[in-house]
Protein backbone atom coordinates (compact mmCIF):
# COMPACT_ATOMS: atom_id res chain seq x y z
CA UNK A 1 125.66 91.33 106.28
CA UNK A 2 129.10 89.82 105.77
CA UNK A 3 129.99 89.66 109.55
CA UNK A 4 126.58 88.64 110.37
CA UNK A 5 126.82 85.57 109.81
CA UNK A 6 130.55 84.90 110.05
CA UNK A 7 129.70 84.95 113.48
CA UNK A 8 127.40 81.65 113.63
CA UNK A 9 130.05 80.09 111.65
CA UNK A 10 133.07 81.04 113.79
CA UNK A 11 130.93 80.12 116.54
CA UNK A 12 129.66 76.50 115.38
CA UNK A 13 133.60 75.93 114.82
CA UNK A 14 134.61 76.84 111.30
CA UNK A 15 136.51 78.75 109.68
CA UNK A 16 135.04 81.53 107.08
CA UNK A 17 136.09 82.99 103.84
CA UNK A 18 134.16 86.19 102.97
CA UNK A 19 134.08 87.89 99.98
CA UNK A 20 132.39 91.48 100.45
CA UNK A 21 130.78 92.51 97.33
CA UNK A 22 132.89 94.84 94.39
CA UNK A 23 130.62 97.82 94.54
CA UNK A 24 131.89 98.82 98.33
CA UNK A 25 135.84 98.32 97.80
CA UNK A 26 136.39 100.86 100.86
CA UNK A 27 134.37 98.82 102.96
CA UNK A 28 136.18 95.67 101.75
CA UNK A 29 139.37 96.72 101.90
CA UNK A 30 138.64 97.70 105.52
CA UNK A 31 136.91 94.21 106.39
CA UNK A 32 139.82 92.66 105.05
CA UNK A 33 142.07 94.90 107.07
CA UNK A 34 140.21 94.20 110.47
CA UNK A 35 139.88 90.25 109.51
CA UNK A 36 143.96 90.40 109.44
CA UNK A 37 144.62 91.88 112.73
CA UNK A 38 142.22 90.41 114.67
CA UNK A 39 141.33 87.22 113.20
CA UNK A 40 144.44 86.01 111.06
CA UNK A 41 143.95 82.72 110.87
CA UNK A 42 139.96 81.87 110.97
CA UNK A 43 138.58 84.75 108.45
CA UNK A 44 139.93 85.28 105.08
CA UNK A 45 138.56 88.18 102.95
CA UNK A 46 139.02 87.39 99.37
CA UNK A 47 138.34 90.71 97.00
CA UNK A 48 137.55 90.41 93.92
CA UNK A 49 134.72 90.18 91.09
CA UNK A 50 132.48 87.50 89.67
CA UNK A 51 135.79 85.19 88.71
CA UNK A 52 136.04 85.38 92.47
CA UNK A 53 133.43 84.31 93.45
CA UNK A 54 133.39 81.12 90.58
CA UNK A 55 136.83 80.08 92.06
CA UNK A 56 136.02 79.82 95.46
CA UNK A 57 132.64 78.03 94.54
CA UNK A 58 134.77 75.47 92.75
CA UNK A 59 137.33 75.18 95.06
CA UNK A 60 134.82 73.82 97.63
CA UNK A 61 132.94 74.27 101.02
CA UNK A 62 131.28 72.51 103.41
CA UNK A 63 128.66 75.40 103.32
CA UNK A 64 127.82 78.72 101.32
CA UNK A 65 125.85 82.13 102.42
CA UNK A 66 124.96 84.36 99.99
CA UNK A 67 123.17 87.26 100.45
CA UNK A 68 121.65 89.28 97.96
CA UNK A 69 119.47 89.91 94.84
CA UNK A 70 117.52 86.95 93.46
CA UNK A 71 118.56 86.88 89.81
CA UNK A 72 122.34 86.30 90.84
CA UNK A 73 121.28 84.24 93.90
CA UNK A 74 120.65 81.39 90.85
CA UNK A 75 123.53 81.57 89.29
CA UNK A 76 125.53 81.16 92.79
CA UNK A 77 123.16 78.03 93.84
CA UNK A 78 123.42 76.75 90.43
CA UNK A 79 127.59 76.53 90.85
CA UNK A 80 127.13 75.25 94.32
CA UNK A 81 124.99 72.58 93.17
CA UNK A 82 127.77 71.25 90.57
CA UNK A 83 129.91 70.37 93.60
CA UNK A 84 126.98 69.74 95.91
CA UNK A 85 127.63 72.40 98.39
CA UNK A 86 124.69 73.30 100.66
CA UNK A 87 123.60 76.87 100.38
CA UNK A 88 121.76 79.63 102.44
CA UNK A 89 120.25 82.01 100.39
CA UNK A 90 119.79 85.58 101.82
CA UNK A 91 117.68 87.38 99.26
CA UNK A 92 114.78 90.01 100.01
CA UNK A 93 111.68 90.63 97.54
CA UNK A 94 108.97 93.00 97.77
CA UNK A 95 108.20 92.79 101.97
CA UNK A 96 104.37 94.47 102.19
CA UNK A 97 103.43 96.55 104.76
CA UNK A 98 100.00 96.96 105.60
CA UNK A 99 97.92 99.91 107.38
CA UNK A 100 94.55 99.29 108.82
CA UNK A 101 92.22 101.65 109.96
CA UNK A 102 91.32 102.61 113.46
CA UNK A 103 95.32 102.81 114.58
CA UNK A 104 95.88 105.74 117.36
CA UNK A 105 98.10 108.57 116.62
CA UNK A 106 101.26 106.53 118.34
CA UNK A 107 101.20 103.51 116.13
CA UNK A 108 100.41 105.55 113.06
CA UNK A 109 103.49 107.89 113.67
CA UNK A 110 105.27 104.65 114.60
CA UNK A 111 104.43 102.98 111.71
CA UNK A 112 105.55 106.01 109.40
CA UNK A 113 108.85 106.41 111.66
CA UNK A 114 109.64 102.95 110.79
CA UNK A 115 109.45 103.07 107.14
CA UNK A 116 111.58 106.45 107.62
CA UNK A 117 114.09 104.37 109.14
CA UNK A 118 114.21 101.83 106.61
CA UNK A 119 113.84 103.89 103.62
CA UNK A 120 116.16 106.89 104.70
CA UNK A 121 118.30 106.35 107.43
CA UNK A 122 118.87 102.85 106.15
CA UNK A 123 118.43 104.21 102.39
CA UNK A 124 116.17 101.43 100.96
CA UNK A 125 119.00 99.39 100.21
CA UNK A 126 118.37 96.90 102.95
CA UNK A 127 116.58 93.01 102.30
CA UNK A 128 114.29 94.03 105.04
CA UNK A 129 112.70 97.90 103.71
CA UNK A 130 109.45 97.85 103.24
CA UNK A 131 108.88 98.17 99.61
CA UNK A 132 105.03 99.51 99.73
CA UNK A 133 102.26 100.62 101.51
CA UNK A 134 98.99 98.68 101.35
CA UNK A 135 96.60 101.23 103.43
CA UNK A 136 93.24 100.58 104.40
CA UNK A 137 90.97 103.07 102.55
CA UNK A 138 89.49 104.49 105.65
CA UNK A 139 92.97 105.39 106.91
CA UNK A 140 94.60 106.19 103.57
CA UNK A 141 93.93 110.54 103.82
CA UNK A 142 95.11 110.64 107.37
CA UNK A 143 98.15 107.97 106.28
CA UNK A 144 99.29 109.87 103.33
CA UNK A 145 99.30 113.49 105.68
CA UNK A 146 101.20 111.44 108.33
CA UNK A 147 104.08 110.21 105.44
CA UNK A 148 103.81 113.54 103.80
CA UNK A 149 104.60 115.57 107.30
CA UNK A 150 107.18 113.27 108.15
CA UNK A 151 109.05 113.49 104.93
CA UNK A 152 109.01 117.37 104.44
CA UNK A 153 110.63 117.74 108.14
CA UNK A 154 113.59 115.83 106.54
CA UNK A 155 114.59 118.62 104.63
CA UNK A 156 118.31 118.00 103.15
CA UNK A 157 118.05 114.21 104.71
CA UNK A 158 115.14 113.41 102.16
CA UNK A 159 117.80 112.94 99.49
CA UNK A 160 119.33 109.30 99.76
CA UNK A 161 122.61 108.14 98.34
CA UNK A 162 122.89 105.39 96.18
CA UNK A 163 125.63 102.86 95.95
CA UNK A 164 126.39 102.76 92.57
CA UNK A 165 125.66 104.31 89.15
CA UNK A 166 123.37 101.28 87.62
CA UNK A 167 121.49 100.91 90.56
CA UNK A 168 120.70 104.56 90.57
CA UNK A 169 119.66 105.13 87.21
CA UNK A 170 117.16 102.09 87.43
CA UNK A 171 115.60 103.46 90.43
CA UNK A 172 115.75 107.07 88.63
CA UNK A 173 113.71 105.07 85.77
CA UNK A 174 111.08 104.12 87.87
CA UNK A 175 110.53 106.94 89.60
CA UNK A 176 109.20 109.11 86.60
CA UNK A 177 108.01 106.13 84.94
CA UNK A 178 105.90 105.39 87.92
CA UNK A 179 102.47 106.69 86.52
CA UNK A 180 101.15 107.95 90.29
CA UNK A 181 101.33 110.80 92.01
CA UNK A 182 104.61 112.00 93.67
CA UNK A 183 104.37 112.37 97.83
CA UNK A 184 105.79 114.95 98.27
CA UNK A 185 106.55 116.11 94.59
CA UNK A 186 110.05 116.80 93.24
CA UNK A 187 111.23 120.52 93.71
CA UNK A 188 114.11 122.62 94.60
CA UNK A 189 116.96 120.25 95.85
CA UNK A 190 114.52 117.54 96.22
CA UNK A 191 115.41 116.10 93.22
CA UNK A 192 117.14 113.65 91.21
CA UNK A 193 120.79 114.42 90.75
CA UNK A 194 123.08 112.71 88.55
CA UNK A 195 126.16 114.49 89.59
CA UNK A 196 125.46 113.12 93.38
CA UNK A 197 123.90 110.00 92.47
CA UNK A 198 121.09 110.71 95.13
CA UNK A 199 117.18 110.39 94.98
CA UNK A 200 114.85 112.17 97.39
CA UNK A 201 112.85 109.85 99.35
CA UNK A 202 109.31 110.24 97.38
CA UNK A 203 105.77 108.21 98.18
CA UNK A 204 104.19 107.12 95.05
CA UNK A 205 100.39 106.89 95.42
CA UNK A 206 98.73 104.24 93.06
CA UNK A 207 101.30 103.95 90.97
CA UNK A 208 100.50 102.23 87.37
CA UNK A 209 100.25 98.25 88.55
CA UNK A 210 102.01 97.48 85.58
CA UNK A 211 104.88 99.32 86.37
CA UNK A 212 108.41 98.42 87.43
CA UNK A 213 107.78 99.46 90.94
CA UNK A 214 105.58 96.86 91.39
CA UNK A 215 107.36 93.95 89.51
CA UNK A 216 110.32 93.51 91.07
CA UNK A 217 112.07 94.92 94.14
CA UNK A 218 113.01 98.15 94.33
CA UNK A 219 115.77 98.31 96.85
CA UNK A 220 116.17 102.07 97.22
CA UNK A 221 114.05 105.13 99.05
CA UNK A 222 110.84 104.40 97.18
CA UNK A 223 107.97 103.68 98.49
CA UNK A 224 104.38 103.05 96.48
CA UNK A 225 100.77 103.48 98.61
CA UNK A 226 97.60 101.87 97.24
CA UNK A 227 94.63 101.95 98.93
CA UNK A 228 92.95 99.05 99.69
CA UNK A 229 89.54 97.94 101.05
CA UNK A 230 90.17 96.04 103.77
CA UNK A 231 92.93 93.13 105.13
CA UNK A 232 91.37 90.61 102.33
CA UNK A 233 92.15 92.92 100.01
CA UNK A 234 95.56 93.72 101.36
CA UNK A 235 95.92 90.20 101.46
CA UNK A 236 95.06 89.65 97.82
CA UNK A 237 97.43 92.20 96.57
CA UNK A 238 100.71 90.37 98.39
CA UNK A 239 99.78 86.86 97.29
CA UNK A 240 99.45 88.43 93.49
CA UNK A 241 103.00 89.99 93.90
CA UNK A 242 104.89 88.63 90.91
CA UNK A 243 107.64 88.50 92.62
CA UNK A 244 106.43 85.55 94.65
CA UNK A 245 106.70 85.30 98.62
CA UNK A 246 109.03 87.71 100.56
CA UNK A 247 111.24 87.87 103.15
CA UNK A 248 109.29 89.76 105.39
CA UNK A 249 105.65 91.48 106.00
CA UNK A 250 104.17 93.96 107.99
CA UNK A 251 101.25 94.72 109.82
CA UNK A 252 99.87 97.84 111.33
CA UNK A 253 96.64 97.16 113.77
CA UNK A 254 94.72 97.78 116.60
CA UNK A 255 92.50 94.69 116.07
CA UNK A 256 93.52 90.77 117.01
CA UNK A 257 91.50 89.58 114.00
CA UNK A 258 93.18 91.17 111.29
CA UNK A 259 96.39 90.67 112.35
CA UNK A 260 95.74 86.88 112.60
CA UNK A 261 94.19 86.71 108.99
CA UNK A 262 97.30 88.61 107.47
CA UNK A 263 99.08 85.79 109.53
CA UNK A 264 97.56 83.20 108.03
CA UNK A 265 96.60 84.77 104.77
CA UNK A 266 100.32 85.69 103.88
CA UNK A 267 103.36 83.76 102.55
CA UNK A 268 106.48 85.18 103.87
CA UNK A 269 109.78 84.14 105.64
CA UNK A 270 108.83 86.69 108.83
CA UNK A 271 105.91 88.85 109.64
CA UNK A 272 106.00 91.76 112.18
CA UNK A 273 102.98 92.65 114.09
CA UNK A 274 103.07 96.26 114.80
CA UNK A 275 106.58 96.81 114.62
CA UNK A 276 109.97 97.07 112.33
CA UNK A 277 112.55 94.42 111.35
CA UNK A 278 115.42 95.55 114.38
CA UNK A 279 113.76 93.84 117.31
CA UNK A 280 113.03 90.43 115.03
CA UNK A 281 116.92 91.06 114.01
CA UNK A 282 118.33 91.64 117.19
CA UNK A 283 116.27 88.70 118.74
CA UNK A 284 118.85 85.87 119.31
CA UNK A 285 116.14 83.07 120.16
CA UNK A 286 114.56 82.97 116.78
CA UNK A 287 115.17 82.08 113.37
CA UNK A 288 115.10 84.87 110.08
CA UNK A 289 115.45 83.55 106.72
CA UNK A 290 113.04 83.78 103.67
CA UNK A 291 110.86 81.15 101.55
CA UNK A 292 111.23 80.52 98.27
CA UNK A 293 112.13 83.72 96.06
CA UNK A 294 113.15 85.70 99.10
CA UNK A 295 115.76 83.14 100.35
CA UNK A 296 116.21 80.04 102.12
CA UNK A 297 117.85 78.79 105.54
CA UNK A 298 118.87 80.90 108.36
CA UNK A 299 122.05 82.72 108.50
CA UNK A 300 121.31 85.64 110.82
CA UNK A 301 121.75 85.46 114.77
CA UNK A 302 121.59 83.04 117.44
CA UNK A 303 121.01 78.93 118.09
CA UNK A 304 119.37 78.31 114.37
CA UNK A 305 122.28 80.36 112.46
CA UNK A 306 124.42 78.38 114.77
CA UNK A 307 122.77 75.03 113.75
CA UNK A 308 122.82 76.31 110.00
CA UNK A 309 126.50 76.16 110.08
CA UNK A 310 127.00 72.84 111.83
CA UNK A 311 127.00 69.45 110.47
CA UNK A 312 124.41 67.46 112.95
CA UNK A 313 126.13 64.70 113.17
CA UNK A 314 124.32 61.14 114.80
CA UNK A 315 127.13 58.96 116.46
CA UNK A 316 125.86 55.64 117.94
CA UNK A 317 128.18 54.06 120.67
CA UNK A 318 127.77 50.38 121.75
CA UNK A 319 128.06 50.00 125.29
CA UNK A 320 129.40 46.78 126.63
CA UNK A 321 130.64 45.53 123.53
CA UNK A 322 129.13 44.62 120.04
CA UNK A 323 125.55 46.26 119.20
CA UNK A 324 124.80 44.07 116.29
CA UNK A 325 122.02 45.40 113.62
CA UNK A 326 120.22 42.66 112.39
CA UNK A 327 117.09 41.39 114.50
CA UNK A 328 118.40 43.64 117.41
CA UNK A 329 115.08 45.21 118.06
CA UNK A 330 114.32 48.26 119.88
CA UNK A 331 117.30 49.68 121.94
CA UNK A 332 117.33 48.88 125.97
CA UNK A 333 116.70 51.61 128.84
C-alpha cells in the first residue's frame, strides 16, 4: 500500500517520498533498501515516527496519500490543510457483506472462500476485509455450516498473527466481550495467545449490537453474522453503521433485483457483485477510493490514480497573434 500508489505518481511524473509506517521496521528498512538501488533519485523512504511524518507535512508537497485508520487520517488532513496541500485519504470502515438466499452451492462456497481469503490469508488487517456478515434468514443455517466447515479444515492456519501488541489486545477485547456465540468456539490451540500475539479466526453470530465489534472497524480475523430478513433489512443495518459509509460492500445473489437495490440502497466507495475486492483491485480501467469516513480520492491503479497525481493544467495558446479577452466572444473553428 506504499508502492501502490508510488506507482501513479512516478508515472504522472513526480517524484515520491514514502514513509512506511513504524510498526513494520523490517519491511521499511527493506523498502528503503530496494528504493536505493533501484530508484535513487525519484523515491525517498523516510523512517521514522509521528515527528516524521509532521516534518515532511510542513516541509511541503504538491500532493499527500495517506492510507490508513480514520482517527489519524484527521490529524494528517488537518496538517495538510495548514499549508494547503491536497490529500487522498485511503481509509477503510466497516465494508458489509451481504448473503441472500437461494445462492447455489458454488457461489455460497465462493462467497465463504472469499472472506477466508480476506480474513486469514490476508489476516483481517486489510482496508478491504469484510468486517461482517449480513445473511438472509432463509440462508443463515446452511451459511453458518458452510463458514463453520471451512474454518475447522484450517486447522493450525485458523490462528492469525497480529502486527503489533495494541492492536492485538483490542481485538482480544472484543472477542470475549462480543456477547454472541463463538463459530467455531475457542479450544485446544484455537485460542488466544499472548505469548504469539495470534487470534484464531472465529465467526461471531449476533453479537451484542452495542458492542465494539460493531462500532468501529475491526481490522483483524473477526467476523460477526446477523441474520437478517431480507435485502431491505440488510440494507437498513449498513446505512445505521455508526461508522458512516465504507470503502467497500458486498453482495452475494442469484437475483438481478436485489443486487440492484443494495446498489442503490447503499453508500459506499465500491460495491462487488458476487465477488471479492482482487479483481476490482487488479482492474486498471477503474477508479477505487472511499466516500466520506472511508476515504477520499483515488490512489490505487491505473488512468484515475494517474490523474490523482497530476496537476490538470488548462494552457490557452493564441494563434496568429493577440487573442484579446474582452468582447472576444465565442472562440472560432
Amino acid at each position: 500500500l506504499s508502492m501502490i500508489p508510488s506507482l501513479a505518481m512516478l508515472a504522472a511524473g513526480n517524484h515520491v517520498v514514502i514513509k512506511p509506517p513504524e510498526l513494520v521496521p523490517n519491511v521499511s528498512s527493506l523498502v528503503q533498501r530496494l528504493c536505493q538501488k533501484y530508484l535513487h533519485g525519484y523515491v525517498w523512504v523516510e523512517e521514522g515516527g509521528k515527528e516524521a511524518v509532521e516534518r515532511l507535512i510542513d516541509e511541503g508537497a504538491d500532493h499527500l496519500a495517506f492510507t490508513g485508520g480514520a482517527e489519524i487520517a484527521r490529524v494528517v488532513a488537518a496538517r495538510c490543510a495548514q499549508m494547503l496541500t491536497p490529500v487522498t485519504l485511503e481509509l477503510g470502515g466497516k465494508s458489509p457483506v451481504f448473503i441472500d438466499r437461494g445462492l447455489s452451492k458454488t457461489l455460497l462456497d465462493g462467497a465463504v472462500r472469499e472472506i477466508l481469503q480476506t480474513k486469514v490469508v490476508k489476516t483481517g488487517q486489510f482496508c478491504c476485509a469484510h468486517d461482517y456478515a449480513l445473511v438472509h434468514e432463509e440462508a443463515y443455517d446452511l451459511f453458518c455450516s458452510s463458514l463453520r466447515s471451512a474454518i475447522e479444515e484450517l486447522g493450525e492456519k485458523r490462528n492469525v498473527l497480529i502486527i503489533a501488541r495494541r492492536q492485538y489486545e483490542s481485538l482480544k477485547a472484543k472477542l470475549l466481550s462480543s456477547g454472541g456465540e463463538l463459530l467455531p468456539g475457542l479450544s485446544g490451540p484455537h485460542q488466544p495467545n499472548d505469548e504469539a500475539m495470534s487470534l484464531p479466526f472465529t465467526a461471531i453470530l449476533g453479537p451484542s449490537p452495542d458492542s465494539e465489534l460493531l462500532r468501529a472497524e475491526i481490522f483483524g480475523p473477526l467476523l460477526p453474522v446477523m441474520r437478517v430478513r431480507d435485502v431491505a433489512d440488510a440494507i437498513k443495518v449498513v446505512r445505521g453503521m455508526v461508522t458512516g459509509k465504507p470503502l467497500i460492500a458486498y453482495c452475494y445473489t442469484d437475483d438481478p433485483a436485489s443486487a440492484d437495490a443494495f446498489v442503490s440502497g447503499t453508500s459506499s466507495g465500491n460495491v462487488a457483485i458476487n465477488g471479492g475486492p482482487q479483481r476490482m483491485l487488479s482492474n486498471v480501467n477503474i477508479g477505487f477510493g472511499g466516500i466520506g469516513p472511508s476515504g477520499t480520492g483515488v490512489s490505487m491503479w491505473g488512468k484515475e490514480a494517474l490523474r490523482e497525481f497530476s496537476n490538470r493544467k488548462t494552457v490557452m495558446r493564441a494563434i496568429g497573434g493577440f487573442a484579446k479577452s474582452f468582447y472576444a466572444g465565442p472562440p472560432t473553428q
